[in-house]
Protein backbone atom coordinates (compact mmCIF):
# COMPACT_ATOMS: atom_id res chain seq x y z
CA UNK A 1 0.00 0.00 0.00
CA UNK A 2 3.14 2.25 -0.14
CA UNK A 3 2.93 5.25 -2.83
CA UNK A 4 5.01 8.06 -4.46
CA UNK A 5 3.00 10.34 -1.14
CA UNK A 6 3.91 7.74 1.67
CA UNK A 7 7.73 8.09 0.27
CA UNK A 8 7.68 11.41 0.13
CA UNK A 9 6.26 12.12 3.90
CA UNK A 10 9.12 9.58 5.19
CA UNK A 11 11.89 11.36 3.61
CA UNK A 12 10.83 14.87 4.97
CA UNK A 13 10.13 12.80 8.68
CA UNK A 14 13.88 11.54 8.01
CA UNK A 15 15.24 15.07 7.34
CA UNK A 16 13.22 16.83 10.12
CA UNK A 17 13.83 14.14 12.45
CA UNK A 18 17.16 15.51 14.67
CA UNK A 19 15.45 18.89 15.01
CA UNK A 20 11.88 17.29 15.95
CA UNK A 21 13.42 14.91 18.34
CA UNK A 22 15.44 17.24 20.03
CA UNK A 23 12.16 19.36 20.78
CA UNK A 24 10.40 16.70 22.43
CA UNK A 25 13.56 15.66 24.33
CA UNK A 26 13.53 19.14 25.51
CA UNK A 27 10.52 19.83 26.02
CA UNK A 28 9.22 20.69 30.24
CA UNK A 29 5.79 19.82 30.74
CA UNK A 30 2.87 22.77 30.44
CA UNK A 31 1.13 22.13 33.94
CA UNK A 32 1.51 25.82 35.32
CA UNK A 33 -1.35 27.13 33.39
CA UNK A 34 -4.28 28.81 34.47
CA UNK A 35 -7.75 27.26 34.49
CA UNK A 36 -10.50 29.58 34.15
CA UNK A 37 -13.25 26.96 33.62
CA UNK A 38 -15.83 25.23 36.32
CA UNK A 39 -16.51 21.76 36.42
CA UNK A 40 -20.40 20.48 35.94
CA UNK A 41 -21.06 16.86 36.22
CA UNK A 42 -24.31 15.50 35.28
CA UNK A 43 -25.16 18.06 32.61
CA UNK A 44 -26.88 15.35 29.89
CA UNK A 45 -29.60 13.61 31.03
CA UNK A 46 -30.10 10.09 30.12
CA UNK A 47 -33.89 8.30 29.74
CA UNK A 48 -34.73 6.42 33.38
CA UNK A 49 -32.96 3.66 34.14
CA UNK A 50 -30.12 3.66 31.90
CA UNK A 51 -26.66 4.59 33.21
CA UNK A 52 -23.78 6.19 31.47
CA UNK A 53 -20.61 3.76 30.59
CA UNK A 54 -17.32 4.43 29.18
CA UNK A 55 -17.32 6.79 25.58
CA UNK A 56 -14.33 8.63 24.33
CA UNK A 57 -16.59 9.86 22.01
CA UNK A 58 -18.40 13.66 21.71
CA UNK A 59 -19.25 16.43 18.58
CA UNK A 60 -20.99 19.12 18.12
CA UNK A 61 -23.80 19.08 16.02
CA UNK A 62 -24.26 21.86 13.02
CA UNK A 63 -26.24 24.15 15.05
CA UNK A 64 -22.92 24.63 17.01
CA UNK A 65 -24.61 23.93 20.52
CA UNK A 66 -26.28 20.50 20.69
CA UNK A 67 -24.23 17.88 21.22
CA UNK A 68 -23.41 13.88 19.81
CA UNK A 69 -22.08 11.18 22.35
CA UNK A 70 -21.81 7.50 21.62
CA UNK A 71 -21.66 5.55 24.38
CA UNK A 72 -20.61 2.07 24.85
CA UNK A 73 -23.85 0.61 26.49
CA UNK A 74 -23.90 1.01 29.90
CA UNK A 75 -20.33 -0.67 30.49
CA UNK A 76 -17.19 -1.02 28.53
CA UNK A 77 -15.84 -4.00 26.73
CA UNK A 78 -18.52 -6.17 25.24
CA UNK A 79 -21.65 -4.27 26.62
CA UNK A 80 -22.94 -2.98 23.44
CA UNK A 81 -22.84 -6.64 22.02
CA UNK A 82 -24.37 -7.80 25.03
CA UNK A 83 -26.98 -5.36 24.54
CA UNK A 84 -27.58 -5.53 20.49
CA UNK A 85 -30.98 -3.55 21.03
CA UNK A 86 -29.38 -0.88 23.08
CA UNK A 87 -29.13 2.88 20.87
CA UNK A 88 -25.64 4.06 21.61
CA UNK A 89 -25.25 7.56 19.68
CA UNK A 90 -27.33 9.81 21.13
CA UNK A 91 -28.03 13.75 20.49
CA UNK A 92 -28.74 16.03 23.16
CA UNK A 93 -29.64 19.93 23.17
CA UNK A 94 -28.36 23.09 24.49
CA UNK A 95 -30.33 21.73 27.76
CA UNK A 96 -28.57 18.67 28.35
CA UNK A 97 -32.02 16.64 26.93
CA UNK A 98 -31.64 13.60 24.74
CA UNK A 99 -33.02 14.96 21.31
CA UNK A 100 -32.80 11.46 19.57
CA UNK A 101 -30.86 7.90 19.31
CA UNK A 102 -30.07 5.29 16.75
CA UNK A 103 -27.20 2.88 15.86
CA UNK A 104 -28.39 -0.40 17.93
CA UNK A 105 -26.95 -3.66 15.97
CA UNK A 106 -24.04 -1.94 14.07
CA UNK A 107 -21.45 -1.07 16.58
CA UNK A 108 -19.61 -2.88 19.29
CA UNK A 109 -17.46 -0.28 20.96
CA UNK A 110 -17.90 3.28 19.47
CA UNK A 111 -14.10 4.70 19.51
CA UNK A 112 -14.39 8.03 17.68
CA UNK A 113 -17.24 10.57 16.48
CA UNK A 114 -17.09 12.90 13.84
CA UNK A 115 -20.20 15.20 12.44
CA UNK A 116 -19.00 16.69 8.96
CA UNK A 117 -20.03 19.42 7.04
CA UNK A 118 -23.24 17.90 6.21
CA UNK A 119 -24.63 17.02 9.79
CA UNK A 120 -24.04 13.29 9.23
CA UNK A 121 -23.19 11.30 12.16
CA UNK A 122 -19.39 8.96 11.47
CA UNK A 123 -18.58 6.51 14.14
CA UNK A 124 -15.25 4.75 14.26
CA UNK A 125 -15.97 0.76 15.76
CA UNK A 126 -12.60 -0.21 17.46
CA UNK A 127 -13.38 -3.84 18.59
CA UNK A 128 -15.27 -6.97 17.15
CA UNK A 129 -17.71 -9.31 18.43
CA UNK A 130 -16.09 -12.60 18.91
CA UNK A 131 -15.34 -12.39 22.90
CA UNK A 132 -18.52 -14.27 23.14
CA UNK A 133 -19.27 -17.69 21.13
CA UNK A 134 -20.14 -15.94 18.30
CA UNK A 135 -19.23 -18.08 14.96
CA UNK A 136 -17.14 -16.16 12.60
CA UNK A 137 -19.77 -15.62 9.89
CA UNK A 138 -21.83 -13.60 12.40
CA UNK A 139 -18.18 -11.55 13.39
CA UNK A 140 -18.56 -7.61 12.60
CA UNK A 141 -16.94 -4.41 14.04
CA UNK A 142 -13.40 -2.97 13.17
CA UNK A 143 -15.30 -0.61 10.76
CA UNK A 144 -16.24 3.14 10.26
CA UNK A 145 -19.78 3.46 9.88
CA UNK A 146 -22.05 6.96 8.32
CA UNK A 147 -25.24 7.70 9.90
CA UNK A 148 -27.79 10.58 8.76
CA UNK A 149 -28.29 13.10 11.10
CA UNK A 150 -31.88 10.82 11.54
CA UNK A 151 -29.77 7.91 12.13
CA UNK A 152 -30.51 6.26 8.35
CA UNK A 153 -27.09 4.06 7.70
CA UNK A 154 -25.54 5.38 4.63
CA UNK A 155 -21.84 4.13 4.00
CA UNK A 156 -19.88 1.61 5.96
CA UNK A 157 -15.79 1.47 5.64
CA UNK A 158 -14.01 -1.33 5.95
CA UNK A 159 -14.53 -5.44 6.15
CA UNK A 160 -16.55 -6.65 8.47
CA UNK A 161 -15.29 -7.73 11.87
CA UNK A 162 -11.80 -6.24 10.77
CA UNK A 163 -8.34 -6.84 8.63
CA UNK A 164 -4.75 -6.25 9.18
CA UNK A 165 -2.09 -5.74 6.31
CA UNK A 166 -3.57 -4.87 3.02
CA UNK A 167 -6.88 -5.14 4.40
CA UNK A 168 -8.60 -2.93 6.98
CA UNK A 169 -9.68 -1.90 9.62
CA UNK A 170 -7.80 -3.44 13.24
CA UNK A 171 -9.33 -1.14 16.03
CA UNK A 172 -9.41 2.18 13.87
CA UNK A 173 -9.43 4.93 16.55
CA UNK A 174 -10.96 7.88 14.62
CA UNK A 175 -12.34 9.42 11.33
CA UNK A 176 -12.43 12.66 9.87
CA UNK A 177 -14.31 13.95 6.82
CA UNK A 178 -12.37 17.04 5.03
CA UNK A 179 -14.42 19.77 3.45
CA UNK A 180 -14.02 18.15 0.25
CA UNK A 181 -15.60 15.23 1.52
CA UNK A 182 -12.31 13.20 1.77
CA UNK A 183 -12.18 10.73 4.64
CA UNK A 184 -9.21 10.44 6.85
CA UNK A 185 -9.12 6.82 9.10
CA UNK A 186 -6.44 6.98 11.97
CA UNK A 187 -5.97 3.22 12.64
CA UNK A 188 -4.56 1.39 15.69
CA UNK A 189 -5.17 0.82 18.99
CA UNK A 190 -1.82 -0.53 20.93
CA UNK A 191 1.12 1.09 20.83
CA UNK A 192 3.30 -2.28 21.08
CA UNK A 193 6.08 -2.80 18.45
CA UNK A 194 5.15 -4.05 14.75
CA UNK A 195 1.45 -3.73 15.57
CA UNK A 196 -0.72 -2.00 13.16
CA UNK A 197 -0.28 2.10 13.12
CA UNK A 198 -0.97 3.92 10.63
CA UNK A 199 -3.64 6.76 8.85
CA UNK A 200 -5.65 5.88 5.68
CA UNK A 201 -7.16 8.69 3.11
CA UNK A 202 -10.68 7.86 1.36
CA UNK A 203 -12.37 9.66 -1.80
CA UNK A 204 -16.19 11.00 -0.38
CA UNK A 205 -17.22 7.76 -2.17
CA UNK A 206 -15.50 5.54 0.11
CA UNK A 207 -12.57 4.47 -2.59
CA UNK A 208 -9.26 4.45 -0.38
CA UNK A 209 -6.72 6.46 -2.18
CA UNK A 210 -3.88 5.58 0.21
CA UNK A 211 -2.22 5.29 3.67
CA UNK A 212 0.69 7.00 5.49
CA UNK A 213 2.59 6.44 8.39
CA UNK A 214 3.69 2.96 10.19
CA UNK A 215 4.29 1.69 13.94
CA UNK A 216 7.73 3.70 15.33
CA UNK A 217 8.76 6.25 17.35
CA UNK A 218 9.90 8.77 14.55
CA UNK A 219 8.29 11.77 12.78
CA UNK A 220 5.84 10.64 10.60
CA UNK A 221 5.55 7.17 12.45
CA UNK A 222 2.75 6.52 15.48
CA UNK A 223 2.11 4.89 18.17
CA UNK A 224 -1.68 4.92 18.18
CA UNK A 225 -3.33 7.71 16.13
CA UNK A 226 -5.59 8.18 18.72
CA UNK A 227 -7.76 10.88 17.72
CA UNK A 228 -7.92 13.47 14.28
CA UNK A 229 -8.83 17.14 13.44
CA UNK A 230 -7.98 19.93 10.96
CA UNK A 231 -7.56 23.18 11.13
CA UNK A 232 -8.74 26.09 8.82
CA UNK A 233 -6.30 25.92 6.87
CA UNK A 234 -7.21 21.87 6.16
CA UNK A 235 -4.06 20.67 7.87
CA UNK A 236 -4.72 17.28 9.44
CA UNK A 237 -3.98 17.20 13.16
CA UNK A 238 -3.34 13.40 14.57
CA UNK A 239 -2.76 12.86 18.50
CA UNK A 240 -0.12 10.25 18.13
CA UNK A 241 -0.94 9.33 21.61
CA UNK A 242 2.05 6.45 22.38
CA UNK A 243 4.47 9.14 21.44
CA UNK A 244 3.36 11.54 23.48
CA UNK A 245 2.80 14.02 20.66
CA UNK A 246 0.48 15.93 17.83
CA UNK A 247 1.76 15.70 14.35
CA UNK A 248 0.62 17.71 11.66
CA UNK A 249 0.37 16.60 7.79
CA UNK A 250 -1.05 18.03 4.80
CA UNK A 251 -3.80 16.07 3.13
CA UNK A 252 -0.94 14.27 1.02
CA UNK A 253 0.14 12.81 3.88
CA UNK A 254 3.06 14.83 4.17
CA UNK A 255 4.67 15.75 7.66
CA UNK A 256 4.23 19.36 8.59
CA UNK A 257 5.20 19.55 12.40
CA UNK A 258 5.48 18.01 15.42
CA UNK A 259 3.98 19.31 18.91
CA UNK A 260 4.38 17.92 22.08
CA UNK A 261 3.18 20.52 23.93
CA UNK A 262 -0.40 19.55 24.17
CA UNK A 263 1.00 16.43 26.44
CA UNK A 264 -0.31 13.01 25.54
CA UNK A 265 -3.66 13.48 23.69
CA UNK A 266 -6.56 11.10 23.69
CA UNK A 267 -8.51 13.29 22.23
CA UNK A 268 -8.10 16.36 20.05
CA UNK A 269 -10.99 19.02 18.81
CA UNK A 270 -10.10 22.34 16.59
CA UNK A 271 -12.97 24.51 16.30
CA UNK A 272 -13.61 27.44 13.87
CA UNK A 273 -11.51 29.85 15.21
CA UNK A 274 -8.88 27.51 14.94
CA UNK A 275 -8.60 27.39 18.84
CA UNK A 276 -7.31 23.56 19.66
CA UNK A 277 -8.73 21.32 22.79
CA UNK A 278 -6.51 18.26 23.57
CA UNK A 279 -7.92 16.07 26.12
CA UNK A 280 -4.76 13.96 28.23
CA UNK A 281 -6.60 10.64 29.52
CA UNK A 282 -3.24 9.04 30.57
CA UNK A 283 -0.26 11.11 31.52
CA UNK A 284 1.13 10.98 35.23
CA UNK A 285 0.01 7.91 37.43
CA UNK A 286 -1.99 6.33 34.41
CA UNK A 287 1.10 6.32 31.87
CA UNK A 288 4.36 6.73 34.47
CA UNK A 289 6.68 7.46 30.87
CA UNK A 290 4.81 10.65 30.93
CA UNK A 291 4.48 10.96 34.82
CA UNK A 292 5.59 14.71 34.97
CA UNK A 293 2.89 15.40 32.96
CA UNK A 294 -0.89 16.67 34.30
CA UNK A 295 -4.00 14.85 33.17
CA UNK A 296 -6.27 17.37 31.91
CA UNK A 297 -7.74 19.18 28.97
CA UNK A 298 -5.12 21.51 27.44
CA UNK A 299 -6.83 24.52 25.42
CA UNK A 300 -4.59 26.83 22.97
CA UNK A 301 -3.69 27.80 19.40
CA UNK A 302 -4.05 25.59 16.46
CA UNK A 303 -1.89 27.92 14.49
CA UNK A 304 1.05 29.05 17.23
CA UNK A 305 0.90 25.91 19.00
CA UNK A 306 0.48 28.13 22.11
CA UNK A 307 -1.18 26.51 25.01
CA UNK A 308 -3.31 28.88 27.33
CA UNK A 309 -4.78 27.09 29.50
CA UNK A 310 -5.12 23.73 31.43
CA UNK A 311 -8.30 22.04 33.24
CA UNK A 312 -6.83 19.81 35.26
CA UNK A 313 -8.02 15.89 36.15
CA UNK A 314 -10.95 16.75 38.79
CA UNK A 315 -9.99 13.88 40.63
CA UNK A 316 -6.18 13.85 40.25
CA UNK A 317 -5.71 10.67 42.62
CA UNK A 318 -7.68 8.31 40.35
CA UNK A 319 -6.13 5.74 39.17
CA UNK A 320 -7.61 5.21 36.00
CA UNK A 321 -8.69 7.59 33.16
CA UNK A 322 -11.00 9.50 34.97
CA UNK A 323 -10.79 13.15 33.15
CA UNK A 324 -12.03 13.04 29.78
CA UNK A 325 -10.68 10.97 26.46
CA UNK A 326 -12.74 12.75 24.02
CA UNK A 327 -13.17 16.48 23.70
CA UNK A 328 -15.51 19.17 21.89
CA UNK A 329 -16.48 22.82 22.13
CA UNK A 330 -19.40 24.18 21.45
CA UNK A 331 -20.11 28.12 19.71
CA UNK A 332 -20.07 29.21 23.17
CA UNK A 333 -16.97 28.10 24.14
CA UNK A 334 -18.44 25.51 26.47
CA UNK A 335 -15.75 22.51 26.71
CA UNK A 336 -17.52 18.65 26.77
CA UNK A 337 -15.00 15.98 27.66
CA UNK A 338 -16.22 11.88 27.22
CA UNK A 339 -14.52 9.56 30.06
CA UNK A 340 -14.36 6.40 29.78
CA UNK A 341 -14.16 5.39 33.23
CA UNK A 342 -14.01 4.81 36.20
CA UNK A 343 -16.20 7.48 36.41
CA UNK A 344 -17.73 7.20 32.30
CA UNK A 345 -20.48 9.83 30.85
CA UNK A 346 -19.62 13.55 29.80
CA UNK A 347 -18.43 16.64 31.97
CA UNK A 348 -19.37 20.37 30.86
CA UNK A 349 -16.69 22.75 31.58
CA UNK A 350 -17.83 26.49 31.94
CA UNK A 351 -16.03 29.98 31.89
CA UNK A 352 -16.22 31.32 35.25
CA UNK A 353 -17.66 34.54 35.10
CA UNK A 354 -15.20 37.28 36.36
């Protein structure tokens, strides 16, 4: 699957290399920040009992204030297969009030979200069915699916219950849809050596034009492509999560920068203005290799790289990846962040009035 454009970003990754590894080398971490935001738990309001699970998943609809979640079903691993009938992508309003739900039967663990420019609803599947005793010819997952804003199923990527080497997906993390309509597939879940890591580019027909980027440590390479966005200017924003790191490519695939500022993102959301929210799941006493680093949601310039601010982990002693995974914005500058547990569900996070 290697092209004249997957060439081309490995020789500038080679040449830019020294410098780019240097910076992250040298790098301190950005916890002294201020945090000007207050923390409001409970904000969405599920139908009675049902309980929020684990999502790393949350967009913002066209209207620029409701809000998309999918969530995995009331638990984690498995639940959604357990519960086949279960809805698990949900709107909600300004209010915090489920609008509407869909997507029961086609998705086992929703990964990523992404609404594009036409309102419709992508969802990125990053596990199979097959921890039960189902037979292979009932396996599916590993796939990206598209979803009318009405929840009508429109396009599915990818072979069913999942494909490594020329084929794919295995546990694609995210999807992005350009304003051309191009769709960009960040693909692999572990960040162990020689496993599957890499991004894929597809026409808006759902042809796949080609893929850039393999497991490793250098520019250009990842270590779980956890999460995608783009700027105005239609650069393609990755959090290489494993590596501790944002790169930025062109739509080519070609390497435009490295950042490791924004700490070790999970999640990663650019809004209009071009300001950037990077949501850090892991660092400290989840990921020790990045233990200087605060958990929290980092907010700051998609075009300086400047961060401004930091929200940090509102329960800093947790052991597991209690601050948010995914993150979003709204028009009113209103931060959402998806955890997946723990504690699971969505947090709002406010500008304080001064």
């Amino acid at each position: 699957m290697t092209n004249n454009n997957t060439l081309k970003s490995v020789f500038i990754a080679l040449a830019l290399a020294p410098a780019l590894a240097f910076a992250q080398a040298d790098m301190p971490p950005t916890n002294d920040l201020p945090n000007p935001y207050l923390t409001q738990s409970g904000y969405f309001k599920l139908p009675a009992g049902r309980n929020w699970g684990s999502s790393s998943t949350v967009d913002i609809d066209l209207d620029g204030e409701s809000i998309w979640v999918a969530e995995r079903c009331g638990g984690n691993i498995n639940a959604c297969v357990q519960s086949p009938d279960t809805n698990l992508v949900m709107l909600f309003d300004k209010n915090g009030t489920m609008v509407r739900s869909f997507g029961a039967g086609y998705i086992t663990w929703p990964h990523g979200i992404h609404v594009d420019y036409e309102g419709n609803v992508w969802i990125a599947d990053g596990r199979d069915n097959q921890g039960g005793n189902n037979p292979p010819a009932n396996a599916y997952g590993h796939q990206i699916h598209k979803f009318s804003p009405t929840g009508v199923h429109l396009m599915t990527l990818g072979k069913k219950g999942g494909g490594a080497d020329d084929e794919y997906f295995l546990t694609p993390n995210d999807v992005h849809v350009a304003p051309d309509g191009s769709i960009f597939v960040g693909e692999g879940h572990s960040s162990a050596e020689g496993t599957v890591n890499r991004v894929h580019k597809f026409d808006a027909e759902g042809n796949h034009l080609f893929s850039f980027g393999e497991w490793g440590t250098e520019p250009g390479n990842f270590r779980q492509p956890h999460s995608l966005a783009m700027d105005s200017k239609g650069r393609l924003f990755v959090a290489d999560r494993g590596n501790n790191r944002i790169q930025i490519f062109d739509q080519e695939g070609n390497l435009l920068d490295v950042w490791p500022q924004f700490s070790r993102l999970s999640g990663i959301f650019i809004d209009k203005n071009d300001v950037l929210y990077g949501a850090d799941s892991e660092s400290g006493s989840v990921n020790p290799d990045h233990g200087d680093w605060f958990r929290g949601i980092r907010v700051g310039s998609a075009i300086t790289g400047e961060v401004e601010f930091l929200i940090p982990d509102p329960q800093p002693d947790c052991s597991g990846t209690c601050t948010a995974e995914g993150v979003v914005a709204d028009a009113n500058g209103n931060i959402f962040g998806a955890e997946v547990g723990p504690v699971g569900g969505i947090k709002r996070y406010v500008r304080a009035l001064k």
